[in-house]
N, C-alpha and C. Protein backbone atom coordinates (compact mmCIF):
# COMPACT_ATOMS: atom_id res chain seq x y z
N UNK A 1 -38.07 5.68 12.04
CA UNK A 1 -37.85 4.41 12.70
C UNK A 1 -36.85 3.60 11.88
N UNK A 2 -35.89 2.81 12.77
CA UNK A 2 -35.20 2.38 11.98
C UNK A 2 -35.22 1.02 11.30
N UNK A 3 -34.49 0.28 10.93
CA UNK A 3 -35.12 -0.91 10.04
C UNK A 3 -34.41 -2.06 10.79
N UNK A 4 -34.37 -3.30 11.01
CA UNK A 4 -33.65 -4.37 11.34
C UNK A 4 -33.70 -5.52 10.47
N UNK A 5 -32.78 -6.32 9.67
CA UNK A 5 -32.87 -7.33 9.01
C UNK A 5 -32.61 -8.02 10.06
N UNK A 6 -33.50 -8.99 10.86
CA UNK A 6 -33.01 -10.09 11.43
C UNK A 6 -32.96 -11.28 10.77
N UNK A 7 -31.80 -11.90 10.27
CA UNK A 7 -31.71 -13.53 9.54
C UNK A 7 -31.34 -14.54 11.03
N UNK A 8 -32.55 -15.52 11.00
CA UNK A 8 -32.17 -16.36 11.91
C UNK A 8 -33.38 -17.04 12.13
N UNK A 9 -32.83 -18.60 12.02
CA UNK A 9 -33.13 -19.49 11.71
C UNK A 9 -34.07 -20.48 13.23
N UNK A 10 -33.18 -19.72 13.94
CA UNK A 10 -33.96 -20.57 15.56
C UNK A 10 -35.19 -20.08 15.61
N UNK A 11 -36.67 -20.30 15.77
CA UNK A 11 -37.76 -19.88 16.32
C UNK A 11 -37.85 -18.84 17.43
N UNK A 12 -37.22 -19.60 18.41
CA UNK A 12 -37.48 -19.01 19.42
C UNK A 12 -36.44 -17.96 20.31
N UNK A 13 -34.94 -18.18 19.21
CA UNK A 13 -34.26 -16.93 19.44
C UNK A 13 -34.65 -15.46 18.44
N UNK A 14 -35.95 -15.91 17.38
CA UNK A 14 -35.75 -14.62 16.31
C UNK A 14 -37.19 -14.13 17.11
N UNK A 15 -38.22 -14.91 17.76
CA UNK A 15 -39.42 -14.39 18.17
C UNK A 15 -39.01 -13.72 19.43
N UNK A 16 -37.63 -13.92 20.17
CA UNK A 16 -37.39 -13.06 21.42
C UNK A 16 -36.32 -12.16 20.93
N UNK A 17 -35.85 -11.73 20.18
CA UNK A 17 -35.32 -11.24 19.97
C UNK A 17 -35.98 -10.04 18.93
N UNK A 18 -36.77 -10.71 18.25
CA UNK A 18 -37.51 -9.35 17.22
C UNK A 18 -38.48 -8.43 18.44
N UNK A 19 -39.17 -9.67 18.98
CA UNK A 19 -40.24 -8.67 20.18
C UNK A 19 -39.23 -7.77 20.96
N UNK A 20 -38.34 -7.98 21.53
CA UNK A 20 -37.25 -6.81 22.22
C UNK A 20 -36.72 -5.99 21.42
N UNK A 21 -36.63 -6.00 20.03
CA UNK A 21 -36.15 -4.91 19.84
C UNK A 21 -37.08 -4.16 18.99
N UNK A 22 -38.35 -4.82 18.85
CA UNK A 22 -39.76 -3.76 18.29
C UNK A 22 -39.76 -2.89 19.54
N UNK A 23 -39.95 -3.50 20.59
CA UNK A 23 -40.29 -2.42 22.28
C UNK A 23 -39.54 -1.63 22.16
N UNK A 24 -38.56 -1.36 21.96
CA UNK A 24 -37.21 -0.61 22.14
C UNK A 24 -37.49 0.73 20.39
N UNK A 25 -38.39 0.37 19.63
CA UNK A 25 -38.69 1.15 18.90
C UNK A 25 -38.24 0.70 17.27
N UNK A 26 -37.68 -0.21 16.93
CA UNK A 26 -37.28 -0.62 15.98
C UNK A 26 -38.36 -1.48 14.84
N UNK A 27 -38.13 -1.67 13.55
CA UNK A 27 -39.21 -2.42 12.73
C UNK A 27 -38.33 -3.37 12.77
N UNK A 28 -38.80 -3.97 12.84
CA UNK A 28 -37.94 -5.93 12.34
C UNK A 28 -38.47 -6.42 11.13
N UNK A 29 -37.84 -6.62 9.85
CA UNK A 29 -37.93 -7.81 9.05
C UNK A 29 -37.18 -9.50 9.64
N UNK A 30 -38.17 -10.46 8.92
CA UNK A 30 -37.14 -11.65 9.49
C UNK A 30 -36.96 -12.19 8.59
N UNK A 31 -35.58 -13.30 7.90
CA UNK A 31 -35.37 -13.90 7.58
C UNK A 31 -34.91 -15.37 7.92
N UNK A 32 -34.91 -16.24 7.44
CA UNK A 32 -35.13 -17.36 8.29
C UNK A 32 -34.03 -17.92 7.58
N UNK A 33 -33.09 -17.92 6.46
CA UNK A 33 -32.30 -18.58 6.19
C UNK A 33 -31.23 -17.47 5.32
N UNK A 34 -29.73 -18.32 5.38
CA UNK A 34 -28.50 -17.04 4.49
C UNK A 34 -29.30 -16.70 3.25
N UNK A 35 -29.83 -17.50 2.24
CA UNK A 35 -30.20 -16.69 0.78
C UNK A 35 -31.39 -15.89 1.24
N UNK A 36 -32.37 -16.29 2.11
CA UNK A 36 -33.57 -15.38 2.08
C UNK A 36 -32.67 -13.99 3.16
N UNK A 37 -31.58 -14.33 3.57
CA UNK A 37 -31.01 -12.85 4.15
C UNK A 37 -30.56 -12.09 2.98
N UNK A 38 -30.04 -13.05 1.98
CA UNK A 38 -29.02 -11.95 0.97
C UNK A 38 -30.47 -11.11 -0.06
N UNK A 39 -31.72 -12.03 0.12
CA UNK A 39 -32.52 -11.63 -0.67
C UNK A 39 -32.93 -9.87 -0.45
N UNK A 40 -33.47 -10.47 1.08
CA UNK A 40 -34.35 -9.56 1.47
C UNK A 40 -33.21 -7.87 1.75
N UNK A 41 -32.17 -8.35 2.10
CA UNK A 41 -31.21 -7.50 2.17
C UNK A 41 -30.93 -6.41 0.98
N UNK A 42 -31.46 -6.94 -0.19
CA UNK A 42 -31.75 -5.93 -1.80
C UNK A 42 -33.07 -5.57 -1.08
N UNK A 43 -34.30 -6.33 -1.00
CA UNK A 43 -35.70 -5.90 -1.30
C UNK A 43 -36.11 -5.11 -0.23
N UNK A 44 -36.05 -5.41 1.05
CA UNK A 44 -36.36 -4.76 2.05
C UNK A 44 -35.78 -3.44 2.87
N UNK A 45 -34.46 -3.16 2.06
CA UNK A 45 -33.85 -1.93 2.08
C UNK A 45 -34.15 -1.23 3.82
N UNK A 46 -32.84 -2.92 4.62
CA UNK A 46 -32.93 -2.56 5.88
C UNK A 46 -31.69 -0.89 6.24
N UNK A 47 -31.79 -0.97 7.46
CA UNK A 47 -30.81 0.17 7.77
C UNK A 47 -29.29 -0.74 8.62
N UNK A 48 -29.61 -1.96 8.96
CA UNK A 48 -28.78 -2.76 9.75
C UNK A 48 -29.20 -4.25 9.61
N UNK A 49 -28.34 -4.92 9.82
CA UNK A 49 -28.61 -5.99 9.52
C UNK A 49 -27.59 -7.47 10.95
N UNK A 50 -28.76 -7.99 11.63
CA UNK A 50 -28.23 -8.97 12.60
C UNK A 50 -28.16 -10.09 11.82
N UNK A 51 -27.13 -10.62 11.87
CA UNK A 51 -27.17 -12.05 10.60
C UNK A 51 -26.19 -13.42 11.89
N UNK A 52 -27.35 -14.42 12.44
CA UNK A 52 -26.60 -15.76 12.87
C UNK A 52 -25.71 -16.26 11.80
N UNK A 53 -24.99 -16.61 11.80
CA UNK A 53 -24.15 -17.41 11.19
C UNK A 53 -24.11 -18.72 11.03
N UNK A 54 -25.11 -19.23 12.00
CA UNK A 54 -25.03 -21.27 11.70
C UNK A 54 -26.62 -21.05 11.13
N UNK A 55 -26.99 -20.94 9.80
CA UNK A 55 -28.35 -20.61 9.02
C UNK A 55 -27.96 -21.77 7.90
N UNK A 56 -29.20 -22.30 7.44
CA UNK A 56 -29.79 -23.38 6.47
C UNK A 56 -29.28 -22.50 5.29
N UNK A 57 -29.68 -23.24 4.15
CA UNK A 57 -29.03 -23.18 2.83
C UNK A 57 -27.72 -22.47 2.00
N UNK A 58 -27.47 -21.16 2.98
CA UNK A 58 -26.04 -20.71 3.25
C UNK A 58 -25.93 -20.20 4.39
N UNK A 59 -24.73 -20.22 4.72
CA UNK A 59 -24.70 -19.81 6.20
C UNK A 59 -24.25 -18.54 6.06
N UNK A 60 -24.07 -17.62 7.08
CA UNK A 60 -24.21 -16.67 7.69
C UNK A 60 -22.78 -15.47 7.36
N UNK A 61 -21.87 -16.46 6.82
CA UNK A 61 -20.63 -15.91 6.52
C UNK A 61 -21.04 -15.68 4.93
N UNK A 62 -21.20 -16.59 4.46
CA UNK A 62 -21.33 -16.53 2.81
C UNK A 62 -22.45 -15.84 2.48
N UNK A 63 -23.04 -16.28 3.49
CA UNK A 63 -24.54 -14.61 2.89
C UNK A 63 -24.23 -12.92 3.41
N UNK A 64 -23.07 -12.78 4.19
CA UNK A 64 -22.79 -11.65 4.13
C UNK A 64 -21.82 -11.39 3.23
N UNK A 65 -21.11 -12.64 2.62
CA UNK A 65 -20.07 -12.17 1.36
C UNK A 65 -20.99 -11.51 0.29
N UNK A 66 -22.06 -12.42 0.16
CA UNK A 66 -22.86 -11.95 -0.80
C UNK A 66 -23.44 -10.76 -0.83
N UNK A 67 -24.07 -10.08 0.51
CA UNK A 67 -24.71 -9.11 0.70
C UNK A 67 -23.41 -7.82 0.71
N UNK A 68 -22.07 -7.76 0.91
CA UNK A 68 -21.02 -6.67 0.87
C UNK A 68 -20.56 -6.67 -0.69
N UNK A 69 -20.70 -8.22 -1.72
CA UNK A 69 -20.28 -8.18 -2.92
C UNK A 69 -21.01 -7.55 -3.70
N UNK A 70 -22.14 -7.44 -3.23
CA UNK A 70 -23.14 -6.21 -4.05
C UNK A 70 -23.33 -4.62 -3.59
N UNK A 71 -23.04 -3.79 -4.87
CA UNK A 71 -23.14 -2.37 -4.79
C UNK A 71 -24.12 -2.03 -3.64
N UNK A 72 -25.48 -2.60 -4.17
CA UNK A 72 -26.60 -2.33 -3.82
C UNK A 72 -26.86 -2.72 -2.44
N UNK A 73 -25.85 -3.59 -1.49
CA UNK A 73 -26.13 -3.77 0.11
C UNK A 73 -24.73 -4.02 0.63
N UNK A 74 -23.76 -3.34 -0.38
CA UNK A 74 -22.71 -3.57 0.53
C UNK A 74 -21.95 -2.50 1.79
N UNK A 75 -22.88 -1.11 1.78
CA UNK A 75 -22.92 0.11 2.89
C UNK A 75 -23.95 -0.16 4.01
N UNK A 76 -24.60 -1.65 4.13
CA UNK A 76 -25.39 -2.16 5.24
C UNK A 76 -24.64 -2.43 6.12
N UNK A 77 -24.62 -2.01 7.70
CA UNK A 77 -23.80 -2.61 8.45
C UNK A 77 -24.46 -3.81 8.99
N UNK A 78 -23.75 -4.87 9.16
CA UNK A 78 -24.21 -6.56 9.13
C UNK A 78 -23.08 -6.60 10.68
N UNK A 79 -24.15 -7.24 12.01
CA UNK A 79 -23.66 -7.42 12.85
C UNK A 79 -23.59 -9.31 13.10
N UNK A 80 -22.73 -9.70 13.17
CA UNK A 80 -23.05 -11.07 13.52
C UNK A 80 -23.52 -11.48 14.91
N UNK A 81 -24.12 -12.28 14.96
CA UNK A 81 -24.12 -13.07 15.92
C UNK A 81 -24.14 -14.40 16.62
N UNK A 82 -23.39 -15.41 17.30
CA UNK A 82 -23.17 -16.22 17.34
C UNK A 82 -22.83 -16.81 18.39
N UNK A 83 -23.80 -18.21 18.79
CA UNK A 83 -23.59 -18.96 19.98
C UNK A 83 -22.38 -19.87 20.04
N UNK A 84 -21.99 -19.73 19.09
CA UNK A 84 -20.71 -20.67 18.81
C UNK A 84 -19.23 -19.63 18.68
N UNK A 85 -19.11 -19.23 19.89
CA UNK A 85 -17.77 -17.89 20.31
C UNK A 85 -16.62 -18.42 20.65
N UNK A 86 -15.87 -19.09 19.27
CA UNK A 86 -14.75 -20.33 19.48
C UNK A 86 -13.82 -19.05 19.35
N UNK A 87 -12.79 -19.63 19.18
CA UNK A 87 -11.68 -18.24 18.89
C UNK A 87 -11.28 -18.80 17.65
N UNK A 88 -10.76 -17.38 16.98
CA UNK A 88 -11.27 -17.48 15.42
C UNK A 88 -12.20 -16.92 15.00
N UNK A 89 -13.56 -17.07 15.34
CA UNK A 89 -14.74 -17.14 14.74
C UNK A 89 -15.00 -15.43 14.75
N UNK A 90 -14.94 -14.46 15.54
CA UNK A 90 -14.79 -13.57 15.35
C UNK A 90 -14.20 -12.59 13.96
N UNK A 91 -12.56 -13.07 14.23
CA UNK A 91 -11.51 -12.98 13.00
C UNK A 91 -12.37 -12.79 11.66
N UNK A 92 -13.12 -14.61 12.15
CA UNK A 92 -13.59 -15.51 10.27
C UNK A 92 -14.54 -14.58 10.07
N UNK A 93 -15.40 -13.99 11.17
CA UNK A 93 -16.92 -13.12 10.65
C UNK A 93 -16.27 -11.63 10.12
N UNK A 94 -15.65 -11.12 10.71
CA UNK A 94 -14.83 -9.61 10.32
C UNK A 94 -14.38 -10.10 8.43
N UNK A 95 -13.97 -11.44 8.38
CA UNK A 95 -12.55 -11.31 7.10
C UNK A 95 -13.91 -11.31 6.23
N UNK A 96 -15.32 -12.03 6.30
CA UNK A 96 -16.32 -12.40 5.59
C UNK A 96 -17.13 -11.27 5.25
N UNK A 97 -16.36 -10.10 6.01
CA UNK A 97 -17.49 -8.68 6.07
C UNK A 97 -18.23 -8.00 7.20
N UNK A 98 -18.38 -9.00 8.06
CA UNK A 98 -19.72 -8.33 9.34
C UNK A 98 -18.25 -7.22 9.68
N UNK A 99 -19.33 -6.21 9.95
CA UNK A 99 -18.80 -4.88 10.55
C UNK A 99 -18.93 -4.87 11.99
N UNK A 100 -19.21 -6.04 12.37
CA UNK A 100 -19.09 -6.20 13.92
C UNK A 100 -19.66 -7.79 14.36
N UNK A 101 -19.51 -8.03 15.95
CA UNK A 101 -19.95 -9.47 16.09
C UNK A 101 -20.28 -9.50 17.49
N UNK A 102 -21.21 -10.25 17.46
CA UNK A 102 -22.17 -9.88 19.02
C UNK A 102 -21.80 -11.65 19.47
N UNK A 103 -22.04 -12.05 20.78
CA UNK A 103 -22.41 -13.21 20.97
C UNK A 103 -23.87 -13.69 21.71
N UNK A 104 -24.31 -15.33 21.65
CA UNK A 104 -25.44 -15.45 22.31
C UNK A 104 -25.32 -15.94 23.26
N UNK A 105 -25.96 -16.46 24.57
CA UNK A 105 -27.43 -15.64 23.79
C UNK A 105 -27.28 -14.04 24.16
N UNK A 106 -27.81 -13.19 23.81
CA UNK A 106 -27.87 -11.79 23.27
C UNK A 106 -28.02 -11.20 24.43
N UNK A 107 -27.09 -10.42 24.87
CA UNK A 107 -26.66 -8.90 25.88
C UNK A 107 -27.58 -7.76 25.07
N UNK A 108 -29.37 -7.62 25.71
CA UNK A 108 -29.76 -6.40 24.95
C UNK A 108 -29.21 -5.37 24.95
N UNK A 109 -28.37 -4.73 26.25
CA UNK A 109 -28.00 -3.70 26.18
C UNK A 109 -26.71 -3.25 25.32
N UNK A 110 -25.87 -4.46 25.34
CA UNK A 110 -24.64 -4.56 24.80
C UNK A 110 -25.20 -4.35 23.32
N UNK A 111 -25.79 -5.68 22.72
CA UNK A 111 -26.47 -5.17 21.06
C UNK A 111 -26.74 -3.74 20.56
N UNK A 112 -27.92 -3.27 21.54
CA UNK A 112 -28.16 -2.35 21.54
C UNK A 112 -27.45 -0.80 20.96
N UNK A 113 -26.07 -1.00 21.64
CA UNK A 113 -25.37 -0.15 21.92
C UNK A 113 -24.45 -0.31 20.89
N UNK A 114 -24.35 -1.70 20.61
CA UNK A 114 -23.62 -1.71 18.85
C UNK A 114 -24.20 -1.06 17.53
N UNK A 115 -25.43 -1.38 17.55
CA UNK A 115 -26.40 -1.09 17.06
C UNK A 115 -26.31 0.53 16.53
N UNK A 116 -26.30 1.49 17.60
CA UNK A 116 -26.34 2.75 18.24
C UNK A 116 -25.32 3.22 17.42
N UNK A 117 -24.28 2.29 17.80
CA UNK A 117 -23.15 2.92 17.09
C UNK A 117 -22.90 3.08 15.55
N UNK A 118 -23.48 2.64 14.92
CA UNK A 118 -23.96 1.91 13.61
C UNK A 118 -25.47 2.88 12.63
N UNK A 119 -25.94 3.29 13.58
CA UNK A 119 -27.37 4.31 13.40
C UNK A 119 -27.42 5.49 13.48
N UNK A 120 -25.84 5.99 14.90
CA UNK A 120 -26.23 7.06 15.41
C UNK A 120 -27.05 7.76 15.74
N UNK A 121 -27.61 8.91 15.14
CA UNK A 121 -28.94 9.33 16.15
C UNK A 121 -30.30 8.85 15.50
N UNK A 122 -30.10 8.45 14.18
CA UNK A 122 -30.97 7.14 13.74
C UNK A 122 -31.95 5.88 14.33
N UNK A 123 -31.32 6.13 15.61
CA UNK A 123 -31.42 4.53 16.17
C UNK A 123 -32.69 4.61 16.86
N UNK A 124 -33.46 3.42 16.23
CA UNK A 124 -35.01 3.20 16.75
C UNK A 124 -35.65 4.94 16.90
C-alpha cells in the first residue's frame, strides 16, 4: 500500500480528500502546516507527497524547498496543489521543486492519475 503525505491546512478539504483517497486504497498521513510537512516528510517516510501551498508557519513552496534540500526527502515526488491557479503560480511551484501541480478543488480522477504516474504499479 502506498503512502500519502497530505500537508493541508483546511479541515474540511484534508478530511475529504484523505477519506477519498483511503477508499481508493491508499494510507494517508496528515499534516496540517509547511514545517509539520517538512517534518513528517523525514519521519513518516511517505511514497508521495500532496503539499497546498497557502499553509501556516511556512508555506507550501518553502516547505518543499526544504523537503528537495534534503538528501533524505529530496527523491519524494511532491505534487502541489492549489486553489489559487493565477498564472505564474504553476512556473513558481515547479522552480520551488513540486514535481507536478494539481488545482482545487481536486479532479479525483485527474490527481489520481498524477499520482499513478509517480507510483507506477505501486499505486494504492
Amino acid at each position: 500500500m502506498s503512502k500519502i503525505l497530505l500537508v493541508e491546512d483546511n479541515e474540511m478539504n484534508r478530511d475529504m480528500l484523505s477519506r477519498r483517497l483511503e477508499r481508493k486504497g491508499f494510507e494517508v498521513v496528515i499534516a496540517v502546516d509547511g514545517q509539520a510537512g517538512v517534518d513528517m516528510a523525514a519521519s513518516a517516510n511517505p511514497d508521495i507527497i500532496l503539499m497546498d501551498l497557502s499553509l501556516p508557519v511556512i508555506d507550501g513552496w518553502e516547505a518543499t524547498r526544504r523537503i528537495k534540500a534534503d538528501a533524505a526527502t529530496r527523491d519524494i515526488p511532491v505534487i502541489a496543489l492549489t486553489a489559487h491557479a493565477m498564472a505564474g503560480d504553476e512556473e513558481k511551484a515547479r522552480e520551488a521543486g513540486c514535481d507536478d501541480y494539481d488545482t482545487k478543488p481536486v479532479n479525483l480522477n485527474r490527481l489520481l492519475e498524477k499520482i499513478g504516474n509517480f507510483l507506477g504499479g505501486n499505486a494504492a
